[in-house]
Structure formats: C-alpha cells, structure tokens
C-alpha atoms as a PDB file:
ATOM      1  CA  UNK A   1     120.604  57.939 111.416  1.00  0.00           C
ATOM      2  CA  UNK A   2     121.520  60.739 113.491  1.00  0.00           C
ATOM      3  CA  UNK A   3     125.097  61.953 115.468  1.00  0.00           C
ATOM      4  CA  UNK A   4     124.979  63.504 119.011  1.00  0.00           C
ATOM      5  CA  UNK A   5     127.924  64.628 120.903  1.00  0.00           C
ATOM      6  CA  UNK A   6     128.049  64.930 124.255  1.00  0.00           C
ATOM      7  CA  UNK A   7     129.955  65.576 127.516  1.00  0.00           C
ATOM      8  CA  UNK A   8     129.726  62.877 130.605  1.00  0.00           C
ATOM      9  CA  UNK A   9     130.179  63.452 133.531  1.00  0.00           C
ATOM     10  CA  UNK A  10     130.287  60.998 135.961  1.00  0.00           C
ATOM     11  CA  UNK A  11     130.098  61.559 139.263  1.00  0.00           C
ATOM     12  CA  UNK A  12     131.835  59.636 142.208  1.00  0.00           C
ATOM     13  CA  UNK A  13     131.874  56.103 142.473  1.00  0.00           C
ATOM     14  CA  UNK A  14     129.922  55.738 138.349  1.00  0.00           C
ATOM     15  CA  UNK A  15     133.241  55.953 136.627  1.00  0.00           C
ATOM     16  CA  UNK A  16     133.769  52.308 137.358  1.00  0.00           C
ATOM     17  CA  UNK A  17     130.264  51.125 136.166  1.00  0.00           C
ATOM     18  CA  UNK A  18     129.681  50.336 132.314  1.00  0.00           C
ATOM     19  CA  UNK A  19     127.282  53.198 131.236  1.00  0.00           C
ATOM     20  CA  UNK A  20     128.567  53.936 127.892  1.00  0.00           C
ATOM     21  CA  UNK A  21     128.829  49.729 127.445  1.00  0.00           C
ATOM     22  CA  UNK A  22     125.463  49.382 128.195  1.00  0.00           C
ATOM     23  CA  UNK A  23     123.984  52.371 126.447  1.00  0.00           C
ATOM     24  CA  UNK A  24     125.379  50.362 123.017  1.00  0.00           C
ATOM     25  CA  UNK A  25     124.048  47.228 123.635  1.00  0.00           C
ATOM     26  CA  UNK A  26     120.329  48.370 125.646  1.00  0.00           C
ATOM     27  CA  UNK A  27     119.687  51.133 122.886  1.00  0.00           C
ATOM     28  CA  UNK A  28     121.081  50.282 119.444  1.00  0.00           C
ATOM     29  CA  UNK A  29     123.534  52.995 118.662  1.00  0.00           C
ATOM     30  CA  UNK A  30     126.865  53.372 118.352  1.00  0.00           C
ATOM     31  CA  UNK A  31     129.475  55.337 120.754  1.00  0.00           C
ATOM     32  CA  UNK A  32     132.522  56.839 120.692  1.00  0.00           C
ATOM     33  CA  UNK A  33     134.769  58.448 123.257  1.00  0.00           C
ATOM     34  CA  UNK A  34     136.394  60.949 121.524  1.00  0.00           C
ATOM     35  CA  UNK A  35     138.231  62.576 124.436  1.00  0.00           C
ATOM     36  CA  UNK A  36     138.475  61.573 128.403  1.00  0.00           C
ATOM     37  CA  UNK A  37     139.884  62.578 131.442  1.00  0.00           C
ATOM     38  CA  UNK A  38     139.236  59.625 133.985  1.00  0.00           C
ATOM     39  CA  UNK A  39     140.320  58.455 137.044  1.00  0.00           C
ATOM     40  CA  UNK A  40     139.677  56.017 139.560  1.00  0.00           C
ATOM     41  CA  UNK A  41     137.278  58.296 141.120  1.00  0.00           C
ATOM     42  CA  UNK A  42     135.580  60.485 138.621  1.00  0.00           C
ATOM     43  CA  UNK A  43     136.056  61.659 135.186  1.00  0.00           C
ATOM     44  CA  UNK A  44     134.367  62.901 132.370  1.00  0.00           C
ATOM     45  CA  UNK A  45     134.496  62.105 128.710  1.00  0.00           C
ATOM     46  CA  UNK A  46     132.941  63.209 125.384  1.00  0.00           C
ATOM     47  CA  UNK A  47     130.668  60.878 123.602  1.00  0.00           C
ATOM     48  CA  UNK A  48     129.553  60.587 120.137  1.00  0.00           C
ATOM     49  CA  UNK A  49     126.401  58.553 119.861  1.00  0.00           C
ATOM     50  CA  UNK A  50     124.940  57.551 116.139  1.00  0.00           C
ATOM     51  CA  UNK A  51     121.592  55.735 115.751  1.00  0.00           C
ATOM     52  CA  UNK A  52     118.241  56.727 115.543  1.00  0.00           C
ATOM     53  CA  UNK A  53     117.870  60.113 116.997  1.00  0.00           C
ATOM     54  CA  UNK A  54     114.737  58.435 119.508  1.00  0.00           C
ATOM     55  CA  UNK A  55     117.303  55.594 120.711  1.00  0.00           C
ATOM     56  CA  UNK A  56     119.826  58.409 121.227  1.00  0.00           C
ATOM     57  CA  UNK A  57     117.043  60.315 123.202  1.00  0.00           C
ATOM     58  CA  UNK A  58     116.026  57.652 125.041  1.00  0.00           C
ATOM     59  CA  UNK A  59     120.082  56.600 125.824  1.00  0.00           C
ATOM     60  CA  UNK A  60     120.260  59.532 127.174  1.00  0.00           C
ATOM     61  CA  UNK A  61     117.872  59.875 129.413  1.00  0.00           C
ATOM     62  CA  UNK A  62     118.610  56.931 130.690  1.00  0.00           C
ATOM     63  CA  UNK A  63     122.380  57.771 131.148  1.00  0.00           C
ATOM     64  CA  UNK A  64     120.845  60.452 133.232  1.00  0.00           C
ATOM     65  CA  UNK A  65     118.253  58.431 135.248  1.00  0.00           C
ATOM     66  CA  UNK A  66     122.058  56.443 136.108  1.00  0.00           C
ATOM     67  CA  UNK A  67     123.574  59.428 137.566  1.00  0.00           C
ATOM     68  CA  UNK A  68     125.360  60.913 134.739  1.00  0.00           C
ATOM     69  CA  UNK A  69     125.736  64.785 133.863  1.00  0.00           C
ATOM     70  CA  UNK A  70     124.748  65.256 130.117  1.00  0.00           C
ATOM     71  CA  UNK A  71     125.808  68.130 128.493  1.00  0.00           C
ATOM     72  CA  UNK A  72     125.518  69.310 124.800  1.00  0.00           C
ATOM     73  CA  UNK A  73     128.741  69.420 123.135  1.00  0.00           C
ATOM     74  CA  UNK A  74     128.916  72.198 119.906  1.00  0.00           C
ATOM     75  CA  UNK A  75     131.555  72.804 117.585  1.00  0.00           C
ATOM     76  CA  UNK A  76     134.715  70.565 116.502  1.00  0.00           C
ATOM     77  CA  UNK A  77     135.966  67.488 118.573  1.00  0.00           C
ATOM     78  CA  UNK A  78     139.843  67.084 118.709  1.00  0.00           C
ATOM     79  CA  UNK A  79     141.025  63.813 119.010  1.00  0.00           C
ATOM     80  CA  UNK A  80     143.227  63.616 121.490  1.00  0.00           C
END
C-alpha cells in the first residue's frame, strides 16, 4: 500500500462531474480531500489517494485523460 497526495484542479464545467467518486470505485484505492476551494464553476482540492501505488498511477492518469490538472503535493497537509 502506498499514499499519494495531490492537487486537482478542475477546470470549468468538471467540478460538477464525480472524478474523485469514480477514481474510488474504477481503481481500488482510497481518497481523501484534505483541503478544497470549490465552486460552482471551478475549484481545486487536495487529494490523498492510498492503494497500490500502480492503481494510484493508473487513477491518475486517468483523472488526467478526464481533464483534470495533477500536481504533486510535498510537505504537510493542514486540515482545514
């Protein structure tokens, strides 16, 4: 098992669709938003994704293949 943080970023119109849903269900790992700014619009939130670090890999790219930004996140997460 393996943790990966990262940033979303979703551009217009994506916010409303269930990426991060999907990713959990369609990949076998687990998320968590840790923070989020989100609006009706657009919005962006950090992600922490457990599994097995090939699921994660592939999650991703498919997150990205949807439209989403994917950024690395480093360092410590505040809960907020």
């Amino acid at each position: 098992m393996a943790l990966k943080r990262v940033r979303f970023t979703f551009p217009e119109g994506l916010i409303t669709e269930p990426v991060i849903y999907r990713m959990g269900h369609e990949f076998n790992v687990v998320t968590s938003v840790r923070m989020a700014d989100v609006d009706f619009d657009t919005g962006w939130v950090i992600l922490e994704i457990e599994g097995d670090p090939s699921e994660i890999a592939r999650s991703l790219d498919w997150a990205e293949a949807s439209g989403v930004r994917v950024d690395p996140v480093t360092g410590d997460v505040l809960e907020g």
